[in-house]
N, C-alpha and C. Protein backbone atom coordinates (compact mmCIF):
# COMPACT_ATOMS: atom_id res chain seq x y z
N UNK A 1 99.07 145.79 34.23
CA UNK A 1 98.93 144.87 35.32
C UNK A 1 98.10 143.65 34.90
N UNK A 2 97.25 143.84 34.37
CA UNK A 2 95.73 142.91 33.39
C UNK A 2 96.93 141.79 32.95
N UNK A 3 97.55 142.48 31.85
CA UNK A 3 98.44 141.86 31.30
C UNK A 3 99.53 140.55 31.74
N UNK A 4 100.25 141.24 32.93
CA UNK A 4 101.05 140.77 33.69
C UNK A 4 100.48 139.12 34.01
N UNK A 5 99.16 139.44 34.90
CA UNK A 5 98.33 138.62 35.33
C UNK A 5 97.96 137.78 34.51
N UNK A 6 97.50 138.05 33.47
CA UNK A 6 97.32 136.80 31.93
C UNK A 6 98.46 136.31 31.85
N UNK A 7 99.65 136.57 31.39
CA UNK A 7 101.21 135.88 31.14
C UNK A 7 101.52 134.76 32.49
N UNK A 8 100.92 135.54 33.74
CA UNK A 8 101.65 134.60 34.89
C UNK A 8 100.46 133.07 34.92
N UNK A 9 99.42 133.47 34.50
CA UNK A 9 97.97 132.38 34.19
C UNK A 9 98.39 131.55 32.96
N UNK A 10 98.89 132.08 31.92
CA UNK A 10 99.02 131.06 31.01
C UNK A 10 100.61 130.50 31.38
N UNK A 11 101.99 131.09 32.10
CA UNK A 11 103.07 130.65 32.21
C UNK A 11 102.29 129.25 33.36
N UNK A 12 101.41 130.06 33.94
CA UNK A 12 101.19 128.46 35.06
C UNK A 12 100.67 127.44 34.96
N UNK A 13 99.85 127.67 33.65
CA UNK A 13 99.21 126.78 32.86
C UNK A 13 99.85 125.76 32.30
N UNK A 14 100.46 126.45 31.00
CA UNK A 14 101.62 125.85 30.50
C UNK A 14 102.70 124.78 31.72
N UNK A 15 102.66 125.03 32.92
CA UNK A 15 103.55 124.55 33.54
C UNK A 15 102.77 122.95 33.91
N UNK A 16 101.62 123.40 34.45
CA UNK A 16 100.59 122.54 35.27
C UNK A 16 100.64 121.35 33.80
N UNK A 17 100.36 121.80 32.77
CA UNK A 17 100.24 120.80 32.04
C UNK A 17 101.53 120.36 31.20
N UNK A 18 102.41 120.87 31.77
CA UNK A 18 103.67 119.89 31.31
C UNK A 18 103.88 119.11 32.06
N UNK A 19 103.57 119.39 33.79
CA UNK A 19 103.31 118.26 34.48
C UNK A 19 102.58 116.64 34.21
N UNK A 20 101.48 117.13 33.84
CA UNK A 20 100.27 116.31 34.05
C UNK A 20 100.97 115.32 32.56
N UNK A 21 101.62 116.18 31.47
CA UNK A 21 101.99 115.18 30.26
C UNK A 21 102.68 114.30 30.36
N UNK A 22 103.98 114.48 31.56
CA UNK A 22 105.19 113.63 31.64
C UNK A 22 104.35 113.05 32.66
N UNK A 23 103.07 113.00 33.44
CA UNK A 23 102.25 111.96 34.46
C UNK A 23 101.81 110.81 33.75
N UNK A 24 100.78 111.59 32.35
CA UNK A 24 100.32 110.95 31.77
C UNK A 24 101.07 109.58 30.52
N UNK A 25 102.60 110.71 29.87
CA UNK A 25 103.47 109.81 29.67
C UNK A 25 103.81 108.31 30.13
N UNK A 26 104.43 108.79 31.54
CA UNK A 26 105.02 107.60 32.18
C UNK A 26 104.27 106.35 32.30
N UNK A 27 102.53 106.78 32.61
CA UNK A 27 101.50 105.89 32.94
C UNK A 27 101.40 104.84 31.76
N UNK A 28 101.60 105.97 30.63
CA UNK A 28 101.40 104.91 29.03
C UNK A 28 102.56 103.71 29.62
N UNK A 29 103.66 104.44 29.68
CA UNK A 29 104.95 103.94 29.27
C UNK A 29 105.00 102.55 30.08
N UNK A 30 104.56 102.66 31.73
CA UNK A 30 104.18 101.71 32.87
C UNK A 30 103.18 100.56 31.88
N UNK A 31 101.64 101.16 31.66
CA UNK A 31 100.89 100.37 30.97
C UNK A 31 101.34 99.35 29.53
N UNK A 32 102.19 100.04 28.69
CA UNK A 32 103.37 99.24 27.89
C UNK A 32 103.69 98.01 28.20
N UNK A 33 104.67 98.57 29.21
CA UNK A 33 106.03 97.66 30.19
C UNK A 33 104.80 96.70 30.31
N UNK A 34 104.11 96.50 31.10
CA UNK A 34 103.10 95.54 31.86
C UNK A 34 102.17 94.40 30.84
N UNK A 35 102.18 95.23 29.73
CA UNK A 35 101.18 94.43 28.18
C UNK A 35 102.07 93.94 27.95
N UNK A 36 103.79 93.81 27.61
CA UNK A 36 104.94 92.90 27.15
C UNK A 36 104.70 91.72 27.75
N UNK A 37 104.96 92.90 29.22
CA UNK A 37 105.19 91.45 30.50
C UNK A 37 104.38 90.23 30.49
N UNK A 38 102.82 90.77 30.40
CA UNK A 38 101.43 89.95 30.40
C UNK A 38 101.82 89.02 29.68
N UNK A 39 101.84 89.44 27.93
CA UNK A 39 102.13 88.45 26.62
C UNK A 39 103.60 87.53 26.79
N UNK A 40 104.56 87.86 27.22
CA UNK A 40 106.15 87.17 27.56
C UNK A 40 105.09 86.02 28.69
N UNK A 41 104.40 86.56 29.79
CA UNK A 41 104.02 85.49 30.60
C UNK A 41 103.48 84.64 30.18
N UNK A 42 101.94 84.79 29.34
CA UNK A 42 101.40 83.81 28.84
C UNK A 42 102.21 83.02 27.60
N UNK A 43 102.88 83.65 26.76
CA UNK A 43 103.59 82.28 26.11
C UNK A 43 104.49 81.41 27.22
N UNK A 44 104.66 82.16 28.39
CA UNK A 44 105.63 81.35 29.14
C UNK A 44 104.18 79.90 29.28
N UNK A 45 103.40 80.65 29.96
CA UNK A 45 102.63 79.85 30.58
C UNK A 45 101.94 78.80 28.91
N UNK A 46 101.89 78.88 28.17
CA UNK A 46 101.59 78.07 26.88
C UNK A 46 102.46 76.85 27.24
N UNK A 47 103.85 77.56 26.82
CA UNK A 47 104.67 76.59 26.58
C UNK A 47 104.84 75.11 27.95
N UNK A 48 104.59 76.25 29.07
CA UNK A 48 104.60 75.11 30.18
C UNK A 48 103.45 73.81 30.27
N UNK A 49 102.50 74.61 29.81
CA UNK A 49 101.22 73.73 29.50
C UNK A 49 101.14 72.85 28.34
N UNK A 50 102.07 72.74 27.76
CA UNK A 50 102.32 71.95 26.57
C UNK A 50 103.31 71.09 26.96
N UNK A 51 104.63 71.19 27.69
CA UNK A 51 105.47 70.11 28.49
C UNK A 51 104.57 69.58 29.28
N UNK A 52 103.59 69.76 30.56
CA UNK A 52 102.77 69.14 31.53
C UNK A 52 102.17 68.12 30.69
N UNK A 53 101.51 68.93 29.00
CA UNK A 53 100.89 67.78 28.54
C UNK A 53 101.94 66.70 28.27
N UNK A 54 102.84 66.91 27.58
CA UNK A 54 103.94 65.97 26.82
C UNK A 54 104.30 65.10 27.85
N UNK A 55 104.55 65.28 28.98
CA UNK A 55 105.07 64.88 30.45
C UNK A 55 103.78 64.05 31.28
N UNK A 56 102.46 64.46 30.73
CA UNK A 56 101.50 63.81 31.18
C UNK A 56 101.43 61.96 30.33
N UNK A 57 101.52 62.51 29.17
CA UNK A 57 101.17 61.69 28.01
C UNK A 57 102.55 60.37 28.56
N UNK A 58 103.51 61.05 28.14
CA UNK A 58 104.71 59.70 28.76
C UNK A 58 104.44 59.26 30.05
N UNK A 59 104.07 60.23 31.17
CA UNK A 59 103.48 59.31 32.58
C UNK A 59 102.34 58.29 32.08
N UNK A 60 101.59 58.69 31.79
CA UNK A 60 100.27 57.54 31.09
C UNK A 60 100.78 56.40 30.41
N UNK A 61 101.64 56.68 29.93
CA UNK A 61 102.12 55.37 28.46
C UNK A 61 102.94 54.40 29.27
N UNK A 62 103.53 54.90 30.63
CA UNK A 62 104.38 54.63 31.19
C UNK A 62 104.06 53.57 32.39
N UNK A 63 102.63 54.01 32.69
CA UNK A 63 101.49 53.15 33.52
C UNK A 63 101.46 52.13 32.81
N UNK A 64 100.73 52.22 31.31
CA UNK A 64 100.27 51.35 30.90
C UNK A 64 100.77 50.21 29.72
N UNK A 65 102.25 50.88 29.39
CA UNK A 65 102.81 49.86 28.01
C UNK A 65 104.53 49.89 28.62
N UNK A 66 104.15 48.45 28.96
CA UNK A 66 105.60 47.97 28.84
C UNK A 66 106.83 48.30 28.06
N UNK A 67 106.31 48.18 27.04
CA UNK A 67 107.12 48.49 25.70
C UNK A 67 107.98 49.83 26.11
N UNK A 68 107.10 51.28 26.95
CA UNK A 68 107.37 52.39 26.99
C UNK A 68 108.24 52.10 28.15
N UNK A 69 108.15 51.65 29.07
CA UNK A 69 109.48 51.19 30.14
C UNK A 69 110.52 50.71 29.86
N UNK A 70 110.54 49.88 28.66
CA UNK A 70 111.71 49.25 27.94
C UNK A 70 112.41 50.59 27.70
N UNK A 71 111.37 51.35 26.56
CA UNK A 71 112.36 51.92 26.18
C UNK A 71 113.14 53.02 26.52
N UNK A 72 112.24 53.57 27.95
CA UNK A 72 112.84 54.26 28.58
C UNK A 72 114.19 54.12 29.25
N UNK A 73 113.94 52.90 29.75
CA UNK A 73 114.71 51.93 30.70
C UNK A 73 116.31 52.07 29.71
N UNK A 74 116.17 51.87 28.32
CA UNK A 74 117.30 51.33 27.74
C UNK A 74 117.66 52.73 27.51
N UNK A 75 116.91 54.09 26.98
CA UNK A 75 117.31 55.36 26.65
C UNK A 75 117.55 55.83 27.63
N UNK A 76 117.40 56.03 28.69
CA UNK A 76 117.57 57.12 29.89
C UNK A 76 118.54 56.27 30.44
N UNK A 77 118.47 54.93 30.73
CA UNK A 77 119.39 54.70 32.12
C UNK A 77 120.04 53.76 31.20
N UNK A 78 120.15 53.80 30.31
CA UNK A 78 121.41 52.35 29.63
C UNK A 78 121.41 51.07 29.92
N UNK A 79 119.97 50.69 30.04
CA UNK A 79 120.17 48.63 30.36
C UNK A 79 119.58 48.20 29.32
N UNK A 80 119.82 46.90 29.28
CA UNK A 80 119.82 46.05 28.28
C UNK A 80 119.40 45.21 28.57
N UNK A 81 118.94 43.99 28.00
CA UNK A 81 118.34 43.15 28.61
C UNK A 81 119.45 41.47 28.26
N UNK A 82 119.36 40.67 29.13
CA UNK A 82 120.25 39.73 29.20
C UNK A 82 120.92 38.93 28.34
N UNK A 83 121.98 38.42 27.68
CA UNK A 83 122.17 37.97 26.80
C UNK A 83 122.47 38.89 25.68
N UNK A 84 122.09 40.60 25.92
CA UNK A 84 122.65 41.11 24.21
C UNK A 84 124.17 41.87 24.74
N UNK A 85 124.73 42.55 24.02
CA UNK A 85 125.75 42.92 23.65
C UNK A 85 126.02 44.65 23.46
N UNK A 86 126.57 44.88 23.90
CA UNK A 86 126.54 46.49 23.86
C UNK A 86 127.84 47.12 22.90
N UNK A 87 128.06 46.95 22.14
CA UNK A 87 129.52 47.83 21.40
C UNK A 87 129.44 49.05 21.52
N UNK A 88 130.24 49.73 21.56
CA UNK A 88 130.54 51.28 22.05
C UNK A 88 131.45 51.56 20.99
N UNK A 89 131.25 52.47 19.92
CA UNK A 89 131.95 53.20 18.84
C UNK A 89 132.74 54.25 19.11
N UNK A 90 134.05 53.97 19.42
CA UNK A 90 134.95 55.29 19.89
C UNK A 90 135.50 56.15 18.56
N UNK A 91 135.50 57.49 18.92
CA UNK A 91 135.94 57.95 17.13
C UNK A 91 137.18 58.52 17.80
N UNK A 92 138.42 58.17 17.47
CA UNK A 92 139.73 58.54 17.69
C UNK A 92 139.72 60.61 17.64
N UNK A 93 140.47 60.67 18.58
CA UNK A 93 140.78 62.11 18.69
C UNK A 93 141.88 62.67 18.24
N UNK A 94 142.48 63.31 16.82
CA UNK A 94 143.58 64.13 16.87
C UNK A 94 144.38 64.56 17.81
N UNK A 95 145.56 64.33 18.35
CA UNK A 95 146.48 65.07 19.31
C UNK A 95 146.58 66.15 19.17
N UNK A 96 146.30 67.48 20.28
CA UNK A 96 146.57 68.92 20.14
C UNK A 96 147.42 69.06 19.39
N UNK A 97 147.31 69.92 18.44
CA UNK A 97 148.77 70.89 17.85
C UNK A 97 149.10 71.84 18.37
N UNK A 98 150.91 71.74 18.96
CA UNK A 98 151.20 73.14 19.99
C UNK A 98 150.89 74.16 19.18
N UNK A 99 150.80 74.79 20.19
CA UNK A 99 151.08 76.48 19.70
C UNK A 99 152.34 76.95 19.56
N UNK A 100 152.17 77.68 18.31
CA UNK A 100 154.04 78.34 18.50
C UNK A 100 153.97 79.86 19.39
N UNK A 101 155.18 79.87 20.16
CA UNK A 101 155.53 80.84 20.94
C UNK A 101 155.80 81.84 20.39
N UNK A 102 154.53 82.64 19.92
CA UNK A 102 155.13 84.55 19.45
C UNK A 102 154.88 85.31 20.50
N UNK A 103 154.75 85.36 21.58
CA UNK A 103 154.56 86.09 22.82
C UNK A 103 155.42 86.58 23.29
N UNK A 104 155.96 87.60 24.47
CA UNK A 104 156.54 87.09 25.91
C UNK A 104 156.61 85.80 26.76
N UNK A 105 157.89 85.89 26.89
CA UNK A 105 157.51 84.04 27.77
C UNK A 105 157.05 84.58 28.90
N UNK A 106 155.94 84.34 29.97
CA UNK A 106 155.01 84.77 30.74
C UNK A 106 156.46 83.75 32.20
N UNK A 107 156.32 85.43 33.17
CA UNK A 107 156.60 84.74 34.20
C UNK A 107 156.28 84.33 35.31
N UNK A 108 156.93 83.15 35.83
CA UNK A 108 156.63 82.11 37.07
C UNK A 108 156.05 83.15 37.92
N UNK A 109 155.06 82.64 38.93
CA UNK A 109 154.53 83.48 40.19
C UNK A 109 155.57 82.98 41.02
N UNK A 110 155.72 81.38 41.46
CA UNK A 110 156.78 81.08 42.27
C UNK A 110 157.95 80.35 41.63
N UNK A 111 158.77 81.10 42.24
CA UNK A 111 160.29 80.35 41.70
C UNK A 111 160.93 79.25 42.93
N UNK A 112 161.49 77.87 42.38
CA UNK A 112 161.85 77.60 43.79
C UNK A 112 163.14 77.92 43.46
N UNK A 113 163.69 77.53 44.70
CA UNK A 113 164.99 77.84 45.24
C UNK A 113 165.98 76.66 44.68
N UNK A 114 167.10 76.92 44.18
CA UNK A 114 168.24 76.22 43.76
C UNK A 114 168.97 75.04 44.77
């Protein structure tokens, strides 16, 4: 009976703490997930803080130097200033080459009427 009673103490043991491992598991596994997340955020947040600057720096230049309105003016929105000349370089396009028909000829959804 002694016996019995030891086997059912250590079977419940054994149980209690297979519990508590797959508790303790998951918690790592949660705490993981969350340290990625943290580090993925802050380079997010780096990188954003480095456009604000870049984005700061051209607002500033943009206050204060003409020059930087020009050249915005002519890069972003395409003007020019009076008297010059704009040429536009077209590079000719090859005409499609058909395809040859090794298929099924695919049929009409609607047919009209004769």
């Amino acid at each position: 009976m002694k016996r019995l009673s030891l086997l059912l103490i250590a079977i419940l043991t054994l149980v209690v703490l297979g519990i508590l491992s797959g508790i303790v598991t998951q918690g790592l596994e949660d705490v993981a997930r969350a340290r990625r997340e943290q580090r993925i955020l802050e380079e997010r947040k780096i990188e954003l803080e480095q456009e604000i600057e870049r984005l700061q720096q051209t607002l500033d230049s943009l206050r204060t130097d003409p020059d930087a309105v020009e050249s915005l003016a002519r890069r972003d929105l395409g003007w020019i200033r009076p008297g010059e000349q704009v040429i536009l370089l077209a590079t000719p396009t090859p005409p499609p080459t058909p395809r040859p028909l090794t298929g099924p000829t695919p049929t009409p959804i609607l047919r009209l009427r004769k």
